[in-house]
C-alpha atoms as a PDB file:
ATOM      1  CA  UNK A   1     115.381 107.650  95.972  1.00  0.00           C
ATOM      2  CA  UNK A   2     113.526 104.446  96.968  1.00  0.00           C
ATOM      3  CA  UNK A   3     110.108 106.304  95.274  1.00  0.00           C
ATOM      4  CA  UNK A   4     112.203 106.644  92.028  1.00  0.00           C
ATOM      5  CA  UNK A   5     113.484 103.628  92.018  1.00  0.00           C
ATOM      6  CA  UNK A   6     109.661 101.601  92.672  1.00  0.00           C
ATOM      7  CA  UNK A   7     108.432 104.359  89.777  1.00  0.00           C
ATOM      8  CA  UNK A   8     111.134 103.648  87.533  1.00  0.00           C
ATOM      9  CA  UNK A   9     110.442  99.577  87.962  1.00  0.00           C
ATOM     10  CA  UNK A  10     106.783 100.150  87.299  1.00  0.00           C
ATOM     11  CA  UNK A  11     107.760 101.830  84.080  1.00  0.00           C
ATOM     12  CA  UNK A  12     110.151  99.826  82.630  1.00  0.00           C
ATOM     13  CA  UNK A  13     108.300  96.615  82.183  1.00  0.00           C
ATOM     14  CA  UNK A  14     110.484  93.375  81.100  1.00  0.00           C
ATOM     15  CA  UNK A  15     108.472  92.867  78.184  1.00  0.00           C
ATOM     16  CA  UNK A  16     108.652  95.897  75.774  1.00  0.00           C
ATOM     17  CA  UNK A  17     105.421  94.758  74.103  1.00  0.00           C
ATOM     18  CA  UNK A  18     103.874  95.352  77.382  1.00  0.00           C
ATOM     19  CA  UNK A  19     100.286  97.669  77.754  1.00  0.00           C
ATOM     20  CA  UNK A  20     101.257 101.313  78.482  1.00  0.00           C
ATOM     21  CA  UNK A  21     100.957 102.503  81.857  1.00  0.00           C
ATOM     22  CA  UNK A  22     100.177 105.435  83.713  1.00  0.00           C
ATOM     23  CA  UNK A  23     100.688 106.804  86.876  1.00  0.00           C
ATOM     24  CA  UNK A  24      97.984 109.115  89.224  1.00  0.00           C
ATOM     25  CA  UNK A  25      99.951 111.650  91.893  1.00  0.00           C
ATOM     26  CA  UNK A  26      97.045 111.604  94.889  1.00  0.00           C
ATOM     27  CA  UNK A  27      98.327 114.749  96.312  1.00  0.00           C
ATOM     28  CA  UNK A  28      97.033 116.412  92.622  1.00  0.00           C
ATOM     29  CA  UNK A  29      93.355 116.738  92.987  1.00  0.00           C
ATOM     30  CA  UNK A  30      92.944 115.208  96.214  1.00  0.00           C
ATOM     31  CA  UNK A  31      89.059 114.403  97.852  1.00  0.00           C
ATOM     32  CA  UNK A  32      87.495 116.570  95.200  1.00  0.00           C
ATOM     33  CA  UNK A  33      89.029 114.482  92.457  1.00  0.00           C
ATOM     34  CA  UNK A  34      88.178 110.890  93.972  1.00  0.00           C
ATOM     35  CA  UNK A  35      84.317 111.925  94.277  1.00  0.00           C
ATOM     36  CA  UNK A  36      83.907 113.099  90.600  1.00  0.00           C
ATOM     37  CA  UNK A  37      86.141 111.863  88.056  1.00  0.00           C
ATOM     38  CA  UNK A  38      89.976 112.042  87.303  1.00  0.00           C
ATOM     39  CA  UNK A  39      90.170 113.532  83.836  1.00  0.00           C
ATOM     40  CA  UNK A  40      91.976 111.035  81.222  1.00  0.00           C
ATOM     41  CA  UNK A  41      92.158 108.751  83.553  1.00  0.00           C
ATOM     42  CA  UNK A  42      91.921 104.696  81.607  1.00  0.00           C
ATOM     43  CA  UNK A  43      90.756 102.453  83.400  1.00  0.00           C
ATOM     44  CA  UNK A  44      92.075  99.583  81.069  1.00  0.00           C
ATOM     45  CA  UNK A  45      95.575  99.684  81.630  1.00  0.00           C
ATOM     46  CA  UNK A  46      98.311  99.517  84.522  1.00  0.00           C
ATOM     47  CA  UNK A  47      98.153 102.147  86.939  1.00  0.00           C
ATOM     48  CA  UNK A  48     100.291 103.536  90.279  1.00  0.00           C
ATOM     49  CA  UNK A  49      98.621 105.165  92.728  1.00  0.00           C
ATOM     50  CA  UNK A  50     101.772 107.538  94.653  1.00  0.00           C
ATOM     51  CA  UNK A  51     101.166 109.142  97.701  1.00  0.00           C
ATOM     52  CA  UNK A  52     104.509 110.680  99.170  1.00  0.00           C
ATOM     53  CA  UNK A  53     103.118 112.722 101.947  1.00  0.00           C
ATOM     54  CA  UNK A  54      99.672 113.223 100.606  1.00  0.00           C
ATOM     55  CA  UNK A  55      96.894 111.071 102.337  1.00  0.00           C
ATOM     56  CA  UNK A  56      98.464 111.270 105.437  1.00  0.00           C
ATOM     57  CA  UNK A  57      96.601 114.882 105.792  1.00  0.00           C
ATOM     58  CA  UNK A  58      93.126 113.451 105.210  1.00  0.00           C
ATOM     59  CA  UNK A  59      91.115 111.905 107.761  1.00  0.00           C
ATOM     60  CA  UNK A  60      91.692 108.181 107.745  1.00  0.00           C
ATOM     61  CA  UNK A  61      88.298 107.682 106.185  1.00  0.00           C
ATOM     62  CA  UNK A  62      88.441 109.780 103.374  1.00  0.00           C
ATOM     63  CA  UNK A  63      91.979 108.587 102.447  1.00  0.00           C
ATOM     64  CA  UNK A  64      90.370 104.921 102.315  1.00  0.00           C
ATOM     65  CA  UNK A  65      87.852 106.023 100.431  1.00  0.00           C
ATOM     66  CA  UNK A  66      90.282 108.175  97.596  1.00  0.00           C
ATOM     67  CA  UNK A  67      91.975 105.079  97.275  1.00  0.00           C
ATOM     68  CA  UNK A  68      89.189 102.474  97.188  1.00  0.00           C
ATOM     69  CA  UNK A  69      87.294 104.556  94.437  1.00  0.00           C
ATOM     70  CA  UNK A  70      90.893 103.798  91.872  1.00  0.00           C
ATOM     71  CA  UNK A  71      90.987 100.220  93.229  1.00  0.00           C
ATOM     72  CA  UNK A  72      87.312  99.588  92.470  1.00  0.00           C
ATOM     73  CA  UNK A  73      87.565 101.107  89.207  1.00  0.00           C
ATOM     74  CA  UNK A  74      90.808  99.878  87.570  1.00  0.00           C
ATOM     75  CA  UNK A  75      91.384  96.079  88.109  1.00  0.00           C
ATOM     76  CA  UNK A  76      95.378  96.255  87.329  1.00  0.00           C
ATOM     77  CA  UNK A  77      96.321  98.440  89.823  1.00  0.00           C
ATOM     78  CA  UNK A  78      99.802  99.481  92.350  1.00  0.00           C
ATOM     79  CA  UNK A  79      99.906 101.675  95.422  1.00  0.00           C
ATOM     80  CA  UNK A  80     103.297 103.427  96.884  1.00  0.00           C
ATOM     81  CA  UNK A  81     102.776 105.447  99.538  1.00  0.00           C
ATOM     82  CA  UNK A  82     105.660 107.489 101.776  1.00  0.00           C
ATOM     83  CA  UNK A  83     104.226 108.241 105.329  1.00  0.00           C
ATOM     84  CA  UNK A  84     105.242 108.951 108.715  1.00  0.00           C
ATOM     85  CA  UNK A  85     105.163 105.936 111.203  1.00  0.00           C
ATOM     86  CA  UNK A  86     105.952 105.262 115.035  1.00  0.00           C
ATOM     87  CA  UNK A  87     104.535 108.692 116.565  1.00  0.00           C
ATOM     88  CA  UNK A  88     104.663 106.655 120.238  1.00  0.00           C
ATOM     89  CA  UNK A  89     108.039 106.602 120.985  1.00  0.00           C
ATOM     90  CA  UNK A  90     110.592 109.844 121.918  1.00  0.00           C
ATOM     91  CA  UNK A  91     111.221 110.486 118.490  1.00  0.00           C
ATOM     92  CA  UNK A  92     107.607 110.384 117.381  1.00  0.00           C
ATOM     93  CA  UNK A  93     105.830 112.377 119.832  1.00  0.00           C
ATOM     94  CA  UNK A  94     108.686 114.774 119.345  1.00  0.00           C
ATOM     95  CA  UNK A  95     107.692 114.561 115.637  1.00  0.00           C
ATOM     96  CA  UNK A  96     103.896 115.112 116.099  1.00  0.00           C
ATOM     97  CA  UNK A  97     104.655 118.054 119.158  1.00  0.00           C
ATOM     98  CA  UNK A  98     106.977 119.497 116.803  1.00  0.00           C
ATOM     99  CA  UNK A  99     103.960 119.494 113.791  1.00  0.00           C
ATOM    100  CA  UNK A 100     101.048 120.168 116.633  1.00  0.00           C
ATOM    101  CA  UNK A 101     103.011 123.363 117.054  1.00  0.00           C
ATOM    102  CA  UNK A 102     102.241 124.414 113.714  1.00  0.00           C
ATOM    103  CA  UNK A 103      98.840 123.241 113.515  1.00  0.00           C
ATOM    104  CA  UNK A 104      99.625 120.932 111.568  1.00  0.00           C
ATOM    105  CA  UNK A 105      97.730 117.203 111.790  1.00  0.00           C
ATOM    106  CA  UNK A 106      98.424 113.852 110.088  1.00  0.00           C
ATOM    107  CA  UNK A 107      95.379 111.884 111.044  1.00  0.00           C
ATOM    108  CA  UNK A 108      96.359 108.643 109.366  1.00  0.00           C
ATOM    109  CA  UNK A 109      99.615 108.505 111.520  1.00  0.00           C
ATOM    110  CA  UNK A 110      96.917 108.289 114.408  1.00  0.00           C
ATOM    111  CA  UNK A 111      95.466 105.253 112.954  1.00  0.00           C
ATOM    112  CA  UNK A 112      98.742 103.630 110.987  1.00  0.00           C
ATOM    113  CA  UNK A 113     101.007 104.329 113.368  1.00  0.00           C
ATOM    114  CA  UNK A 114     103.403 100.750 112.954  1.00  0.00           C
ATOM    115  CA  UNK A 115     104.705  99.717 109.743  1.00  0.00           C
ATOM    116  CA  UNK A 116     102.591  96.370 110.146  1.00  0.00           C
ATOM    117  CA  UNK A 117      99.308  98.717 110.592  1.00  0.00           C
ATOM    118  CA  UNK A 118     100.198  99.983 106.692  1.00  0.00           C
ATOM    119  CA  UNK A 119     100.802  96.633 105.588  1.00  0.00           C
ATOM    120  CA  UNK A 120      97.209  95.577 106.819  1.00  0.00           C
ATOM    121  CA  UNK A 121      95.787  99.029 105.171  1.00  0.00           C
ATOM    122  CA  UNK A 122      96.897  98.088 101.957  1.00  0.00           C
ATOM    123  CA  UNK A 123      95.239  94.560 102.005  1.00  0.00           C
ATOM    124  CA  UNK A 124      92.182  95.722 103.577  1.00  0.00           C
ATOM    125  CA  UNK A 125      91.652  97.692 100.464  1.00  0.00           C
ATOM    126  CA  UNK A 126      91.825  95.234  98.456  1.00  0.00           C
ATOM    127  CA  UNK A 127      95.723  94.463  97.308  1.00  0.00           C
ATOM    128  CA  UNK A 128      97.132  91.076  96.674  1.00  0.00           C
ATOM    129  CA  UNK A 129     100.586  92.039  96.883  1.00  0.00           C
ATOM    130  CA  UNK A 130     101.979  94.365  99.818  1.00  0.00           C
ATOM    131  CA  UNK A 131     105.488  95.345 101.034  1.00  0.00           C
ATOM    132  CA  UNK A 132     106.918  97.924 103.307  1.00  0.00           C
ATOM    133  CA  UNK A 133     110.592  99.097 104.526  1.00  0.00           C
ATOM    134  CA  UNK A 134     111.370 102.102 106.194  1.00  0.00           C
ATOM    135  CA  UNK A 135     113.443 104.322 104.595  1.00  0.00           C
ATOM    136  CA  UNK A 136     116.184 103.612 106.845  1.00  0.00           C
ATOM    137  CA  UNK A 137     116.107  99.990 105.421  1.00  0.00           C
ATOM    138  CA  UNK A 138     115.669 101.100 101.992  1.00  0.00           C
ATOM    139  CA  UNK A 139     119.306 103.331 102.619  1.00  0.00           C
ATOM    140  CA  UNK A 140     120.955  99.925 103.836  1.00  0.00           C
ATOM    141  CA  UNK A 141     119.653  97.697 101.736  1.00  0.00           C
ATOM    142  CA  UNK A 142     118.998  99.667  98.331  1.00  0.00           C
ATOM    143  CA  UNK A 143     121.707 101.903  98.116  1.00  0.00           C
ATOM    144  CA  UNK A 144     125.037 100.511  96.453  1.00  0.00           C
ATOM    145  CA  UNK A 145     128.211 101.020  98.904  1.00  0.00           C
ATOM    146  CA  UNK A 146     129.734 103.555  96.491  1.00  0.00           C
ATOM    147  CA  UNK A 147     126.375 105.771  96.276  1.00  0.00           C
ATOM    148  CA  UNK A 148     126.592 105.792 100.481  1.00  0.00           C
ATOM    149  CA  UNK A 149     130.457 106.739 100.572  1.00  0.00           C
ATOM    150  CA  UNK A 150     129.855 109.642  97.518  1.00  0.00           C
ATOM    151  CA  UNK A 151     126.787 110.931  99.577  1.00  0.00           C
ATOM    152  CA  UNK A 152     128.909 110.979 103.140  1.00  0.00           C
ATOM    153  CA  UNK A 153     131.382 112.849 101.206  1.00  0.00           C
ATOM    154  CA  UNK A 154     128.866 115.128  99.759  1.00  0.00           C
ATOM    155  CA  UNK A 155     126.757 115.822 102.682  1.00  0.00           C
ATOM    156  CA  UNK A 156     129.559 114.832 105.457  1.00  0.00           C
ATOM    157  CA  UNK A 157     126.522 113.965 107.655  1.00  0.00           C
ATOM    158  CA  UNK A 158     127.398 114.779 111.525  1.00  0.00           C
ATOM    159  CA  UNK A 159     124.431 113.415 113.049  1.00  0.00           C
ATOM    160  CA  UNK A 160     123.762 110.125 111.910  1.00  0.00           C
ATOM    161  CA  UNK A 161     121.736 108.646 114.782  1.00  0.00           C
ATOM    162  CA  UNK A 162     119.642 111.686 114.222  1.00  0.00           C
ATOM    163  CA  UNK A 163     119.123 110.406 110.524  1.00  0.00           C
ATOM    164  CA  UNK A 164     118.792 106.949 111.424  1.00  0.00           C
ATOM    165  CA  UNK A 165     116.049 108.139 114.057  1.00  0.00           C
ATOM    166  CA  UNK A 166     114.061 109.665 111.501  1.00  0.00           C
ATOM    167  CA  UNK A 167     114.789 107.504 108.413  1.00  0.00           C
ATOM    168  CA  UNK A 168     112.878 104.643 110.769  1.00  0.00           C
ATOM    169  CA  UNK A 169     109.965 107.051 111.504  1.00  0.00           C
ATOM    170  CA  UNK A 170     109.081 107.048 107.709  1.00  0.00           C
ATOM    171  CA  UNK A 171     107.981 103.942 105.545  1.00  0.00           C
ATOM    172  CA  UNK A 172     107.488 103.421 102.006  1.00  0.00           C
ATOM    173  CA  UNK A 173     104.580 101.270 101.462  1.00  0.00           C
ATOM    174  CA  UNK A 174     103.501  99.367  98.416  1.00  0.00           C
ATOM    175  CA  UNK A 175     101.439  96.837  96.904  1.00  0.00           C
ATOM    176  CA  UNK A 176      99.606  95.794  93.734  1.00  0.00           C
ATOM    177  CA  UNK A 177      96.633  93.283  92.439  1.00  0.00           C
ATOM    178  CA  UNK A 178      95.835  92.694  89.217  1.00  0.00           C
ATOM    179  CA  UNK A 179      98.480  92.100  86.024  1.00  0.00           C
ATOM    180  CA  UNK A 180     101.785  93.672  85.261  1.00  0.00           C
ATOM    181  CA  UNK A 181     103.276  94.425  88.292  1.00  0.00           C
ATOM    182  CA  UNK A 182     106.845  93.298  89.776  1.00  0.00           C
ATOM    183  CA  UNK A 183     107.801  95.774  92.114  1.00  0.00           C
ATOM    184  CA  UNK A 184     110.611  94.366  94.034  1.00  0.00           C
ATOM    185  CA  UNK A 185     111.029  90.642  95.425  1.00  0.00           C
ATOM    186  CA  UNK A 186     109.792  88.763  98.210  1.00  0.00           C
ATOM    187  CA  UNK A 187     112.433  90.605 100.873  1.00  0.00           C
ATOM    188  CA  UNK A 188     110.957  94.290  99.693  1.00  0.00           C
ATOM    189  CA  UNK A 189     114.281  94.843  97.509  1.00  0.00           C
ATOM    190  CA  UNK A 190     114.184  95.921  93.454  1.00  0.00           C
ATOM    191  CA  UNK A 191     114.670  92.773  91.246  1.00  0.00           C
ATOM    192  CA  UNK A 192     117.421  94.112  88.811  1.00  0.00           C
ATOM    193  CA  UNK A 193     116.161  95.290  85.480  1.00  0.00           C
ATOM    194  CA  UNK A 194     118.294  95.127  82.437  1.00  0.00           C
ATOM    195  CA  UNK A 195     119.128  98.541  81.115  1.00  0.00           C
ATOM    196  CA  UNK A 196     117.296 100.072  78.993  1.00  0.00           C
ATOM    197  CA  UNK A 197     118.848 100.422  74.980  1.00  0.00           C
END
């Protein structure tokens, strides 16, 4: 929901006379893509970077590098990213045991593992703008009452410390430099858009 929403912001500008914009998925091409080219990619308008899951995979290195080749080339650019955070408490090491077990390994969790730490990874490489919540904020502070009470009704959630637990062990990161952006306000919440006709 809260990737949705920051996608859906980037697309609707205010201004309908705005540039077009377009948005690159870094979980569809990966390394390979980064090192060579991205075809149709422009250069010379707006562009999001997402990430929901993707360069948390890579080794920290080359997931600074995938995204410091876009940022280097396209001077209006955004970043959202969806990651796993906080792998030193309980929780976490139950989360990384629990992915261990199937071999699996999300390096930049071993290098980002606070919320701050993805804030700082995002201006290291080079954006003006940052913001992060965890999804657990996003759920408070994003989602009207009504949506929460249809969705407990829906869903009739039994273990919500469970969800809470886990909802704070993932963030949604993102951050912009360059024109055309306005991603959400100074507190990390979407400024209201008017509808569109």
């Amino acid at each position: 929901m809260a990737v949705d929403t920051l996608i859906d912001s980037f697309l609707r500008p205010d201004n309908p006379d705005e540039a077009p914009r377009q948005i690159v998925s870094l979980g569809a091409g990966g390394e390979e893509g980064a090192r060579s080219s991205v075809p149709g990619l422009r250069t010379d308008i707006p562009t999001l970077l997402v990430s929901e899951c993707c360069l948390c995979y890579l080794e920290s290195s080359e997931a600074e590098l995938i995204i410091r080749w876009f940022t280097d080339k396209i001077p209006n650019i955004a970043i959202l990213i969806y990651e796993a955070v906080r792998p030193d408490d309980a929780f976490g090491k139950m989360m990384v045991s629990n992915l261990a077990a199937r071999r699996i390994r999300m390096p930049t969790l071993e290098r980002y593992r606070e919320p701050g730490d993805q804030l700082k990874r995002l201006k290291d490489a080079g954006f003006s703008t940052v913001k992060i919540l965890t999804v657990h904020d996003i759920f408070e502070s994003w989602i009207p009452r009504e949506e929460k009470a249809r969705l407990d009704a829906l869903e009739g959630l039994d273990e919500v410390e469970e969800w809470i637990l886990l909802a704070n062990h993932y963030i949604v990161a993102w951050g912009w430099t360059g024109a055309g952006f306005s991603m959400g306000d100074e507190n990390g919440g979407m400024q209201r858009r008017r509808p569109i006709d």
